[in-house]
Protein backbone atom coordinates (compact mmCIF):
# COMPACT_ATOMS: atom_id res chain seq x y z
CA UNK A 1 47.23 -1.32 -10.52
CA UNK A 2 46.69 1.40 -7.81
CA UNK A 3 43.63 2.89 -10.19
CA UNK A 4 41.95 -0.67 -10.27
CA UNK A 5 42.30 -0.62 -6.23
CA UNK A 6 40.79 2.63 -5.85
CA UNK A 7 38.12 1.95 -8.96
CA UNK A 8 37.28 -1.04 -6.67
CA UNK A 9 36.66 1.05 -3.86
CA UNK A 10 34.97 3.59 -5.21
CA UNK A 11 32.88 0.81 -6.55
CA UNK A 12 32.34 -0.86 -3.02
CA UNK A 13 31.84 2.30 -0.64
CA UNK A 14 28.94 3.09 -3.76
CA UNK A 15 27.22 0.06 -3.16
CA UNK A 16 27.24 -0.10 0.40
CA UNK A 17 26.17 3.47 0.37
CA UNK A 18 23.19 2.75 -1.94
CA UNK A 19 22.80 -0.13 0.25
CA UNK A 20 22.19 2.09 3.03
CA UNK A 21 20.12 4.01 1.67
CA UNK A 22 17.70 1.66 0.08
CA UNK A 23 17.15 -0.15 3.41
CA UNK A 24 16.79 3.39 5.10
CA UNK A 25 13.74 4.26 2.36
CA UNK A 26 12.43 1.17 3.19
CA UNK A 27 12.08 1.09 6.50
CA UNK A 28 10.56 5.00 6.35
CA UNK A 29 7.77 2.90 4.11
CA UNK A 30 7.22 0.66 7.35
CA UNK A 31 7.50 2.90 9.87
CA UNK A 32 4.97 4.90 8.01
CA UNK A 33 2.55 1.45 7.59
CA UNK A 34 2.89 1.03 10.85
CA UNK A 35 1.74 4.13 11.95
CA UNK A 36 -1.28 4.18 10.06
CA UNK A 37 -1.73 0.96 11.34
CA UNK A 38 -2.10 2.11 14.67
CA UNK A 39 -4.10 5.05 13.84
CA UNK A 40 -6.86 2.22 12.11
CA UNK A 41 -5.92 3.38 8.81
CA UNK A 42 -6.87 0.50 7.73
CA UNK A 43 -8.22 -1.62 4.38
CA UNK A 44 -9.72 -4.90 4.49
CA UNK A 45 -8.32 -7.43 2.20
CA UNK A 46 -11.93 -7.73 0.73
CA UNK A 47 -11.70 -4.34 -0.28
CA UNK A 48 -8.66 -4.03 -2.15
CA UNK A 49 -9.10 -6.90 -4.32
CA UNK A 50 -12.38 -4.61 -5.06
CA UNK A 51 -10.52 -1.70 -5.68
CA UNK A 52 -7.90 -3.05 -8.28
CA UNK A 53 -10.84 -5.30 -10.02
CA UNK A 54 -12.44 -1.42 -10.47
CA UNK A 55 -8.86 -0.16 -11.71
CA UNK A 56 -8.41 -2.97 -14.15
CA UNK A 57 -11.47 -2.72 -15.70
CA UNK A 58 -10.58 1.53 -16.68
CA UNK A 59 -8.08 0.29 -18.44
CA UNK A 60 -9.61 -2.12 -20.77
């Protein structure tokens, strides 16, 4: 019984740490967005539709 208490938290503190972790990664990706949103790193809608019309057609 004791094993399936500490399996169980073992379990738990693993998915709160991956948890963690995953939300940190994500918001590096915004942080990092946001940034280059300020900087006027910018695409236009417009132009990424373009760009993934050009990508799909390399493919075919």
């Amino acid at each position: 019984m004791a094993s399936n208490v500490s399996d169980h938290n073992v379990y738990i503190l693993g998915a709160i740490t991956n948890y963690i972790e995953l939300h940190a990664y994500q918001d590096s990706l915004v942080r990092s967005g946001l940034q280059q949103m300020n900087e006027g790193r910018l695409i236009a809608h417009e132009e990424v539709v373009v760009r993934i019309k050009k990508i799909g057609r390399g493919r075919k």
